[in-house]
PDB file of N, CA and C in Angstrom:
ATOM      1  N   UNK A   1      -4.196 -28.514  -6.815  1.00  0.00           N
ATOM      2  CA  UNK A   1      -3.315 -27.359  -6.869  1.00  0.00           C
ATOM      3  C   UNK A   1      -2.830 -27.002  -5.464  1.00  0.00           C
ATOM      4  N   UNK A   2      -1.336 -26.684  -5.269  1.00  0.00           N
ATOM      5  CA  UNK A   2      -1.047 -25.965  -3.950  1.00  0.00           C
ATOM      6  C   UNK A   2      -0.838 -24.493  -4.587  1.00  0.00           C
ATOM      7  N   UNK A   3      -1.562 -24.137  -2.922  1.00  0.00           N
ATOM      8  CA  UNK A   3      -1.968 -22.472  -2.737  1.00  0.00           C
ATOM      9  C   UNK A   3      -1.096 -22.179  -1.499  1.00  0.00           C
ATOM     10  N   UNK A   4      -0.426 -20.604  -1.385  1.00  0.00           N
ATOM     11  CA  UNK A   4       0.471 -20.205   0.025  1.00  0.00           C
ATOM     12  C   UNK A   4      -0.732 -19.274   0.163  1.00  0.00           C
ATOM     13  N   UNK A   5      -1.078 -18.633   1.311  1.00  0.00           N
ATOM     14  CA  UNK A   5      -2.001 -18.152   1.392  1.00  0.00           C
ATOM     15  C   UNK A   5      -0.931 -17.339   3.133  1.00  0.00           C
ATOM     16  N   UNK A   6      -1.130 -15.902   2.778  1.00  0.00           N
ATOM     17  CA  UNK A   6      -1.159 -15.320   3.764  1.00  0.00           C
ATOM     18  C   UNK A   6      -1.960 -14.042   4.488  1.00  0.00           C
ATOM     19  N   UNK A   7      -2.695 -14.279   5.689  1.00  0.00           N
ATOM     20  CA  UNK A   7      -3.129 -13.027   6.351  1.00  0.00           C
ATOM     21  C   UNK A   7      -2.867 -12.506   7.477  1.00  0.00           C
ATOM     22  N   UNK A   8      -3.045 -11.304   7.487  1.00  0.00           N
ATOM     23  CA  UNK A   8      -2.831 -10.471   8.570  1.00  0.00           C
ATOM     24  C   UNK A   8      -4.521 -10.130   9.694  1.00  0.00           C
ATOM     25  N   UNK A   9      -4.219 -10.316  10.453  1.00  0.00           N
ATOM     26  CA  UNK A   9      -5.207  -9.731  11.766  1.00  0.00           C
ATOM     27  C   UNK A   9      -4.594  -8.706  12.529  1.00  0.00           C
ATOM     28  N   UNK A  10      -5.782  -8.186  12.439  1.00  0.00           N
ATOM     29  CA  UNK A  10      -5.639  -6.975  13.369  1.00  0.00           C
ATOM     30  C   UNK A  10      -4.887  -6.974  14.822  1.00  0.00           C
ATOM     31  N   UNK A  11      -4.238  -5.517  14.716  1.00  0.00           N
ATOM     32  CA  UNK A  11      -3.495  -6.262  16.633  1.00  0.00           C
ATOM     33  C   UNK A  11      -4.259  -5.447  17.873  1.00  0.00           C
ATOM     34  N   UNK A  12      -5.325  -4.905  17.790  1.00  0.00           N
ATOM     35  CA  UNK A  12      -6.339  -4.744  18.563  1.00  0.00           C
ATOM     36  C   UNK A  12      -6.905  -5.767  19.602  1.00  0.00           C
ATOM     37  N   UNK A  13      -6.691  -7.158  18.685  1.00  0.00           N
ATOM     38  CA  UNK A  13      -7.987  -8.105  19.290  1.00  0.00           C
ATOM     39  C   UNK A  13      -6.361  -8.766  20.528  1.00  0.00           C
ATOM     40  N   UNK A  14      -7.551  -9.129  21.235  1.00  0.00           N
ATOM     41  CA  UNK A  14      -6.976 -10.356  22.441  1.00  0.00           C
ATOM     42  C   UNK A  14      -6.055 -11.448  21.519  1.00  0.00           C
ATOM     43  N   UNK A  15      -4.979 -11.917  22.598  1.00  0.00           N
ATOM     44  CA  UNK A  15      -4.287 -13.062  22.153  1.00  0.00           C
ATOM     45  C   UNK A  15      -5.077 -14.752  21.739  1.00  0.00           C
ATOM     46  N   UNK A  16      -6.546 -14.933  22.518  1.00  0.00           N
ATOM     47  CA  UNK A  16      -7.359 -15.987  22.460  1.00  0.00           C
ATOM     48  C   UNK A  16      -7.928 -15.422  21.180  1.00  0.00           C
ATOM     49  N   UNK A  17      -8.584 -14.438  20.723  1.00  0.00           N
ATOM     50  CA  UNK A  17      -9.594 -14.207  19.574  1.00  0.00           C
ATOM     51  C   UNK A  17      -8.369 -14.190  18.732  1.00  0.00           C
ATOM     52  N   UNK A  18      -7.185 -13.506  18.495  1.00  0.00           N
ATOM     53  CA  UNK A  18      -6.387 -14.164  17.264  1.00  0.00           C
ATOM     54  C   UNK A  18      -6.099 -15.400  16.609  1.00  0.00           C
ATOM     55  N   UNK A  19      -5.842 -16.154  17.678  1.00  0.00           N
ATOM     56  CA  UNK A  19      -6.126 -17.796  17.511  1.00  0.00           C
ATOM     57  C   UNK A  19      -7.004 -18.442  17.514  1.00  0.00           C
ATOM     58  N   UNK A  20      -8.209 -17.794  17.934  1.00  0.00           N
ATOM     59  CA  UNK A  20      -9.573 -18.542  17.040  1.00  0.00           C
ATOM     60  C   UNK A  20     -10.165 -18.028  15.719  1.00  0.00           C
ATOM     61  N   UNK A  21      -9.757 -16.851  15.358  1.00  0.00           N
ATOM     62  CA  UNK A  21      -9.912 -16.341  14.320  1.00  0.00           C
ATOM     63  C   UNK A  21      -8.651 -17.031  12.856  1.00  0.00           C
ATOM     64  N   UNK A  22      -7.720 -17.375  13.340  1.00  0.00           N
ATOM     65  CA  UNK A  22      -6.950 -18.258  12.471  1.00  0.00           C
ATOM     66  C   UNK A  22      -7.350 -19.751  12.555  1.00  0.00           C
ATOM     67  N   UNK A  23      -7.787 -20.147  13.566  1.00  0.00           N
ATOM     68  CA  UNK A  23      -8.439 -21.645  13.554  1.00  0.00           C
ATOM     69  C   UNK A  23      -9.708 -21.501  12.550  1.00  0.00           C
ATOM     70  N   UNK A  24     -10.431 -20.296  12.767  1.00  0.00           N
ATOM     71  CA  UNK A  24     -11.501 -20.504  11.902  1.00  0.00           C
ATOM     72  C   UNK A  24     -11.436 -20.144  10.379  1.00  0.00           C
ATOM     73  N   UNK A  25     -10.185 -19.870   9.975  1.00  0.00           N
ATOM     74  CA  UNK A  25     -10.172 -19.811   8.623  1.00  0.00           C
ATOM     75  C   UNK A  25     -10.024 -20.955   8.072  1.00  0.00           C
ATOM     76  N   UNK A  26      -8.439 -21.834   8.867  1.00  0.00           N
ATOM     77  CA  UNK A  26      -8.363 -23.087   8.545  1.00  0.00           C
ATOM     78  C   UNK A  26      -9.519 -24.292   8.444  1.00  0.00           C
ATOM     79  N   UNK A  27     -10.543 -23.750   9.162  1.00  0.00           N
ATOM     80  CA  UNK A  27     -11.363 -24.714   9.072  1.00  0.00           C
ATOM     81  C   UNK A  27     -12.438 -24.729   8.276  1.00  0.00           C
ATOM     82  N   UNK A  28     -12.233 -23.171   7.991  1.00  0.00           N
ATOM     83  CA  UNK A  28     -13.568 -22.469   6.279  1.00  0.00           C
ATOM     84  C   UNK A  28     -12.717 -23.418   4.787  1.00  0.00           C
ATOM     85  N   UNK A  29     -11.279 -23.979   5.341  1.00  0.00           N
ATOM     86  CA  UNK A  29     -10.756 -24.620   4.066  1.00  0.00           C
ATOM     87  C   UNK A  29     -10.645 -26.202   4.143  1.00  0.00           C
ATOM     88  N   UNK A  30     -10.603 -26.505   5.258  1.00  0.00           N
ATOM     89  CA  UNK A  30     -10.916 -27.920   5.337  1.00  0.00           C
ATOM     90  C   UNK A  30     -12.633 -28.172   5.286  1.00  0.00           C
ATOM     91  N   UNK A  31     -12.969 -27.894   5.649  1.00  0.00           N
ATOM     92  CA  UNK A  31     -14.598 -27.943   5.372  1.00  0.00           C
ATOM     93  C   UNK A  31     -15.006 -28.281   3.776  1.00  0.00           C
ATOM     94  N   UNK A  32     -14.361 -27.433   3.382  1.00  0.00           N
ATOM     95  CA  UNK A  32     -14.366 -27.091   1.591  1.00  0.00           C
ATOM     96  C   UNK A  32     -13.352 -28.372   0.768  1.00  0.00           C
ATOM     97  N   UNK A  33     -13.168 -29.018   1.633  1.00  0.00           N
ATOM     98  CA  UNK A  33     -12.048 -30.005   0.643  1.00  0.00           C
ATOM     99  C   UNK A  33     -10.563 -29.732   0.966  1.00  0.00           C
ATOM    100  N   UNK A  34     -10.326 -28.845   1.030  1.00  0.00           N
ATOM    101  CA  UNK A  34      -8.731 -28.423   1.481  1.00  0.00           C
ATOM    102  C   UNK A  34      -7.429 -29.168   2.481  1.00  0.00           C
ATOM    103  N   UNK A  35      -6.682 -29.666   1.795  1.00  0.00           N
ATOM    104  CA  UNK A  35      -5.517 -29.969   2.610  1.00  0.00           C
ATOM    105  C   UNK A  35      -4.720 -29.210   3.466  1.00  0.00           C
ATOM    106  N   UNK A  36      -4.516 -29.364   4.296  1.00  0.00           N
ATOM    107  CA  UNK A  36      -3.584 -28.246   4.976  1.00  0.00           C
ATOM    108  C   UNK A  36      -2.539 -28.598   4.999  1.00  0.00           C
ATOM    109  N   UNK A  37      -1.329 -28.428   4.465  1.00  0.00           N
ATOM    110  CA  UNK A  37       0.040 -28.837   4.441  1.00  0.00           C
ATOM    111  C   UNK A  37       0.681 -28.197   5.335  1.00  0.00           C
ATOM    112  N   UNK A  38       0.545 -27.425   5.930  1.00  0.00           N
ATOM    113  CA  UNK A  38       1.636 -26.058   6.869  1.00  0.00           C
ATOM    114  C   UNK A  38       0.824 -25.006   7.456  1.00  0.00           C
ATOM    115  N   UNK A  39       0.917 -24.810   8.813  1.00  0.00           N
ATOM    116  CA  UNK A  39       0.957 -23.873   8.975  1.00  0.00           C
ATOM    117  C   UNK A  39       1.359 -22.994  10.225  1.00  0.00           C
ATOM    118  N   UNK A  40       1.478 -21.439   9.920  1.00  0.00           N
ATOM    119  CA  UNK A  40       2.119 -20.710  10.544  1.00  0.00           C
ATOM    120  C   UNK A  40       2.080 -19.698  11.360  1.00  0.00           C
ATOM    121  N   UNK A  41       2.010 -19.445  12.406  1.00  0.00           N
ATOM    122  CA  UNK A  41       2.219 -18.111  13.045  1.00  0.00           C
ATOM    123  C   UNK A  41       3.056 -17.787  13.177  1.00  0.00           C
ATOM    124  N   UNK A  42       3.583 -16.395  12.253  1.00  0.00           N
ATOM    125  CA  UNK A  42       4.491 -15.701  12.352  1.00  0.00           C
ATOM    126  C   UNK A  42       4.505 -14.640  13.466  1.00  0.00           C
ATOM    127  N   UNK A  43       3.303 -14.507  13.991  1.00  0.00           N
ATOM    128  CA  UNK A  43       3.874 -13.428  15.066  1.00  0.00           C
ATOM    129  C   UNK A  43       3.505 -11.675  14.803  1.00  0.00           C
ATOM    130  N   UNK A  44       3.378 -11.209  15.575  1.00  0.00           N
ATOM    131  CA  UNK A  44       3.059  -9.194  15.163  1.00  0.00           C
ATOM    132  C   UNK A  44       4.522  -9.131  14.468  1.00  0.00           C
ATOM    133  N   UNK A  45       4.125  -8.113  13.303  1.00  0.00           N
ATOM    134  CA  UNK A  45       5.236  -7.746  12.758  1.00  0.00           C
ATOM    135  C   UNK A  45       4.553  -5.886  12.141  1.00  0.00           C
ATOM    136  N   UNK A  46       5.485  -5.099  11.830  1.00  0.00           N
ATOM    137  CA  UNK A  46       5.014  -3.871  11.887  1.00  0.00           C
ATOM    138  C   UNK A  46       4.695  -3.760  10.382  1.00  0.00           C
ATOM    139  N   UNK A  47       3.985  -3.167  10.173  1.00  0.00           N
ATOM    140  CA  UNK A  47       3.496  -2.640   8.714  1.00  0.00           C
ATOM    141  C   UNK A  47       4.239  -1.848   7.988  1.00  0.00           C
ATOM    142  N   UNK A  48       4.641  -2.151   6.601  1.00  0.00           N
ATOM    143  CA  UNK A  48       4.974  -1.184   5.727  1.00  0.00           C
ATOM    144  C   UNK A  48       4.787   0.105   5.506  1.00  0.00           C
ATOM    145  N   UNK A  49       3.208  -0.208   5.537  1.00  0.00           N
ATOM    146  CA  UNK A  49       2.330   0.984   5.242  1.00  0.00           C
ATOM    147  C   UNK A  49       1.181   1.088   6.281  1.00  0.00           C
ATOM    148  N   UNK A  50       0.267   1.846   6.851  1.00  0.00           N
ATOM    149  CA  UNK A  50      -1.102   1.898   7.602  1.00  0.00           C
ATOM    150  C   UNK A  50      -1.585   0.842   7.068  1.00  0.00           C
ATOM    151  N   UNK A  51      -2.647   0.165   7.427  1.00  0.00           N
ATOM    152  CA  UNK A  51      -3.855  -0.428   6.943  1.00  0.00           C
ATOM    153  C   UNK A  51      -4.474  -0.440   7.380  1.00  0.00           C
ATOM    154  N   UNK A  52      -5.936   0.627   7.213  1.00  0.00           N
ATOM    155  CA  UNK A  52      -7.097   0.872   8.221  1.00  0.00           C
ATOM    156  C   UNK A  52      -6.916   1.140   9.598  1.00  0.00           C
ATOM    157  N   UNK A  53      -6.075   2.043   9.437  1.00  0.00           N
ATOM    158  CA  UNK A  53      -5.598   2.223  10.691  1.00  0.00           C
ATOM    159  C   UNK A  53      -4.469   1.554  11.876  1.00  0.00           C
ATOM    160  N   UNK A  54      -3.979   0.981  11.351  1.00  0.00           N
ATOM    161  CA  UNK A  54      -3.196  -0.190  12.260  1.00  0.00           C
ATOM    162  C   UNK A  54      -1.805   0.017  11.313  1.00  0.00           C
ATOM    163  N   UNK A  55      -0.875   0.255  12.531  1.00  0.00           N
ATOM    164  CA  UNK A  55       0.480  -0.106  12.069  1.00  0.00           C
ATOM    165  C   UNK A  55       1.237  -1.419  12.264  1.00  0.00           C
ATOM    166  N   UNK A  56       0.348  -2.136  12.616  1.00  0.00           N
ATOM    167  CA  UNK A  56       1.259  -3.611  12.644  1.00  0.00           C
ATOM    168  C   UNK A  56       0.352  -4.592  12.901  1.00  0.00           C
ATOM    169  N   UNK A  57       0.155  -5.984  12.424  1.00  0.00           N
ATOM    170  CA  UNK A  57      -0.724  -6.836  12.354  1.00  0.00           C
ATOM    171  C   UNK A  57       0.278  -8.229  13.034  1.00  0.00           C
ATOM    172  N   UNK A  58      -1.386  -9.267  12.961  1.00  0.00           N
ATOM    173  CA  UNK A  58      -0.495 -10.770  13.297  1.00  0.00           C
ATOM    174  C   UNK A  58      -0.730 -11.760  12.193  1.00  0.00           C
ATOM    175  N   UNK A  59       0.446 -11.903  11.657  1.00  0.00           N
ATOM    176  CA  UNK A  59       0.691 -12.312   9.864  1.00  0.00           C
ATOM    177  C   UNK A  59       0.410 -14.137  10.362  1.00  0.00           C
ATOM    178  N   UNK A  60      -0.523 -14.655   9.291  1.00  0.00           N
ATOM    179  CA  UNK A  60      -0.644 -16.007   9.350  1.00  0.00           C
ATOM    180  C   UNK A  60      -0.041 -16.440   8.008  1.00  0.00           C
ATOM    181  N   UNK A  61       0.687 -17.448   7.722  1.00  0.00           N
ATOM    182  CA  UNK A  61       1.173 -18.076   6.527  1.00  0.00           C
ATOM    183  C   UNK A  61       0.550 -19.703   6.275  1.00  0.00           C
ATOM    184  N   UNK A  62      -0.035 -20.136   5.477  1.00  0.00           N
ATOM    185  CA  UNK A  62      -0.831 -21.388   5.414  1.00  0.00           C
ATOM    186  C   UNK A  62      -0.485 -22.129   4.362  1.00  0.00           C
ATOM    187  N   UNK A  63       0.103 -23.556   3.759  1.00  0.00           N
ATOM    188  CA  UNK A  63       0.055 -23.946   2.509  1.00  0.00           C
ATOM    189  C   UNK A  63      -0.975 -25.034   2.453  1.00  0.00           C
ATOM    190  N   UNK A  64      -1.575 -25.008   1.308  1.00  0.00           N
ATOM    191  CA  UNK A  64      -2.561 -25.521   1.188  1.00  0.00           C
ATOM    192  C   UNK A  64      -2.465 -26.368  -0.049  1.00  0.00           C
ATOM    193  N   UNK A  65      -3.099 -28.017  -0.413  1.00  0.00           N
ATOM    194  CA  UNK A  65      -3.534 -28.203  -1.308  1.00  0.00           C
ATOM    195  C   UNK A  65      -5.229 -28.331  -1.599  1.00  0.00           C
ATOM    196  N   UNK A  66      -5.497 -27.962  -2.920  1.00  0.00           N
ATOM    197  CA  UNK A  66      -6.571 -27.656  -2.568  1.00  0.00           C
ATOM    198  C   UNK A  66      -7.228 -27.518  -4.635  1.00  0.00           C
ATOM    199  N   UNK A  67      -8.934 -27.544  -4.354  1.00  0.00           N
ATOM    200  CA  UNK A  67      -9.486 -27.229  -5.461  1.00  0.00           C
ATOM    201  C   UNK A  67      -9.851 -25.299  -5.394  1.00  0.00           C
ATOM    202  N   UNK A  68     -10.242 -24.802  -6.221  1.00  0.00           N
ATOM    203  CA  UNK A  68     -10.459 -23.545  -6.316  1.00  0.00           C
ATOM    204  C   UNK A  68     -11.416 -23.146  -5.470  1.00  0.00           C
ATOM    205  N   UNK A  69     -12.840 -23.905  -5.518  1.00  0.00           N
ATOM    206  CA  UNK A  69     -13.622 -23.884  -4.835  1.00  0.00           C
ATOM    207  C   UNK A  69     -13.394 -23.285  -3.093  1.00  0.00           C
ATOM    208  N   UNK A  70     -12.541 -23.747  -2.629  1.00  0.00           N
ATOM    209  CA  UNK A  70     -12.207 -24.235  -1.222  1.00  0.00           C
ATOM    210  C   UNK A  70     -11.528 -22.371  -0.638  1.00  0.00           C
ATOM    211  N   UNK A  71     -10.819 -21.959  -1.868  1.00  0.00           N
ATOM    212  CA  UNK A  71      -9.916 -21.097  -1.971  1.00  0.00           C
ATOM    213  C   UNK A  71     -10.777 -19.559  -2.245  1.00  0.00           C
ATOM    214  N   UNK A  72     -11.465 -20.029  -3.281  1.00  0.00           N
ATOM    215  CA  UNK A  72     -12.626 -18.778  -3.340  1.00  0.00           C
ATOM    216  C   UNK A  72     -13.262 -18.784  -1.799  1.00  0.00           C
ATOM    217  N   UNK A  73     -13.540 -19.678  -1.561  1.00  0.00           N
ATOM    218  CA  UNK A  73     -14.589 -18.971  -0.244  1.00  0.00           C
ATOM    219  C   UNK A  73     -13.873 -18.776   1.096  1.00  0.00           C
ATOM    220  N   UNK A  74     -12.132 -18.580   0.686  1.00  0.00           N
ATOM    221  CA  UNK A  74     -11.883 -18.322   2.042  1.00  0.00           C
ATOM    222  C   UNK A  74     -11.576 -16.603   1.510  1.00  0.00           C
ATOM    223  N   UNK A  75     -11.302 -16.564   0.200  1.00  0.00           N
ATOM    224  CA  UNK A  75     -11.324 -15.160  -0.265  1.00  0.00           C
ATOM    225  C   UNK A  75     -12.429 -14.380  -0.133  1.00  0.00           C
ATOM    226  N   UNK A  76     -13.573 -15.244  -0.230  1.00  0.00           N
ATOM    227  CA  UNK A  76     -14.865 -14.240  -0.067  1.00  0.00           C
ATOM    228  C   UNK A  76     -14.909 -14.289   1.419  1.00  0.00           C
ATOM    229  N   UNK A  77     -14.715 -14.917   2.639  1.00  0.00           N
ATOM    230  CA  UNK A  77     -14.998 -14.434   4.048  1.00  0.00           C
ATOM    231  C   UNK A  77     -13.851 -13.495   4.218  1.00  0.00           C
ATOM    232  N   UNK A  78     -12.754 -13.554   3.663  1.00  0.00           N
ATOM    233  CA  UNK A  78     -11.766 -12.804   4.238  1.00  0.00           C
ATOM    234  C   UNK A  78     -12.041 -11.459   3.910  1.00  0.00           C
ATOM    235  N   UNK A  79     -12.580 -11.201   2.846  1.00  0.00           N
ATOM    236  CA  UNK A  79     -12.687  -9.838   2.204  1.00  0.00           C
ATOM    237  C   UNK A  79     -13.522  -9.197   3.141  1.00  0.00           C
ATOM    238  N   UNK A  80     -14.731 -10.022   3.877  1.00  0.00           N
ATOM    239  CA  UNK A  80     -15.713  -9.483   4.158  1.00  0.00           C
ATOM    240  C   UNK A  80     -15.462  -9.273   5.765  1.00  0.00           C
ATOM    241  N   UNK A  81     -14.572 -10.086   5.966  1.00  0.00           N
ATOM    242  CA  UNK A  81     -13.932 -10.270   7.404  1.00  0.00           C
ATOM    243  C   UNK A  81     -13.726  -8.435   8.126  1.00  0.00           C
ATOM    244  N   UNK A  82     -14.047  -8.683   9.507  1.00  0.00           N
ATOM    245  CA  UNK A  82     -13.757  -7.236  10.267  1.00  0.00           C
ATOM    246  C   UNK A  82     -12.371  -7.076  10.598  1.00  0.00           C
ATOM    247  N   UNK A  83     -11.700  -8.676  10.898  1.00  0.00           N
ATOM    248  CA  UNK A  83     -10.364  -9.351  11.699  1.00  0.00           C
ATOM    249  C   UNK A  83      -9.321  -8.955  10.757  1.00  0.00           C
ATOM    250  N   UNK A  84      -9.749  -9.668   9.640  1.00  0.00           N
ATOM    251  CA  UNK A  84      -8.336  -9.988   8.944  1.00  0.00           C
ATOM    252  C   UNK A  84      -8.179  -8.178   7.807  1.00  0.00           C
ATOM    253  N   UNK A  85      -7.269  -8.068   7.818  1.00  0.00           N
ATOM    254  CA  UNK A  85      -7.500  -6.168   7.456  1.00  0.00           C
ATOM    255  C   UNK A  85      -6.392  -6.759   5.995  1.00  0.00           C
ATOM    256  N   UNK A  86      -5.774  -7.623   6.096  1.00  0.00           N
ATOM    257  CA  UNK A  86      -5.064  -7.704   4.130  1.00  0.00           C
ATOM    258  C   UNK A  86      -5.019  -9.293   4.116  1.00  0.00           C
ATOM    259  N   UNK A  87      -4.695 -10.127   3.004  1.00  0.00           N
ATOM    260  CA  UNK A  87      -4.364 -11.186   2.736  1.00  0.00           C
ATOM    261  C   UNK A  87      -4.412 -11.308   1.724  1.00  0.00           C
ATOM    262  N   UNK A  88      -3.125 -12.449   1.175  1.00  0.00           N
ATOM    263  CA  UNK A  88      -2.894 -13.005  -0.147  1.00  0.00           C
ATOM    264  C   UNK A  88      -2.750 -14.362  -0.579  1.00  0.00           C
ATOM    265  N   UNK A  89      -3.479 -14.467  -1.644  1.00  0.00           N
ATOM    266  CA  UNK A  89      -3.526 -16.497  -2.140  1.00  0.00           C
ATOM    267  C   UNK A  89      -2.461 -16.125  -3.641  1.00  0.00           C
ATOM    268  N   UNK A  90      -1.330 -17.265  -3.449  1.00  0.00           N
ATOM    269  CA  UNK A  90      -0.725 -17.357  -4.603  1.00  0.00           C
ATOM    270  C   UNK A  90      -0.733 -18.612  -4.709  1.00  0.00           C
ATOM    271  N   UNK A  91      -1.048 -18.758  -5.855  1.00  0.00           N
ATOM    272  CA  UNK A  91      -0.188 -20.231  -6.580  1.00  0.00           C
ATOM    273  C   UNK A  91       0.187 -20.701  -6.824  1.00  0.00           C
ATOM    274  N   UNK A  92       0.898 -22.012  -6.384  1.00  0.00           N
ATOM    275  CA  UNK A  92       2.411 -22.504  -6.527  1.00  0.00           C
ATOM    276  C   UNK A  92       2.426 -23.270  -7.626  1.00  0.00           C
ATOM    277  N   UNK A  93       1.861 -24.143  -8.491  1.00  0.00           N
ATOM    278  CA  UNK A  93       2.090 -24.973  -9.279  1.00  0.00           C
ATOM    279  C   UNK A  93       1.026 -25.063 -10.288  1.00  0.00           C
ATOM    280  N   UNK A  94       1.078 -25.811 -11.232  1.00  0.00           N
ATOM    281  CA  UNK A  94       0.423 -25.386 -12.211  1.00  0.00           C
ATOM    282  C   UNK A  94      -1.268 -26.949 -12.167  1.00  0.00           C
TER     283      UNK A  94
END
């Protein structure tokens, strides 16, 4: 299955801990089986809305092929994550 997967980090942290904090997701999905087809730094962009305090984050965009497995456990670190303050996995194909 391909998955788009996007998160946001906090814009508190240093320019080095943003980019190891996105290296280390990518690598919670290759670890797991995961293809990495793409990926992206989009850059600070301002928030819609607050989120935990922060009006603007640094949005990562990722496509992935991948089993579920691989995908759940980047959902379960992310949730639990201090860094990443929103993110979303959609599914592209059936």
């Amino acid at each position: 299955m391909k998955y788009e997967i996007l998160f946001i980090v906090r814009p508190d942290l240093e320019e080095a801990s943003i980019k190891e904090i996105s290296k280390k997701f990518e690598d919670i999905l290759t670890k797991h089986g995961a293809k990495i087809l793409s990926s992206k730094d989009m850059g600070q962009k301002e928030l819609a809305y607050e989120i935990k305090n922060h009006k603007s984050g640094y949005y990562f965009l990722i496509n992935v092929e991948s089993d579920i497995d691989a995908i759940n456990e980047f959902d379960r670190l992310a949730l639990i994550s201090e860094e990443v303050i929103r993110h979303l996995i959609v599914k592209l194909d059936k």
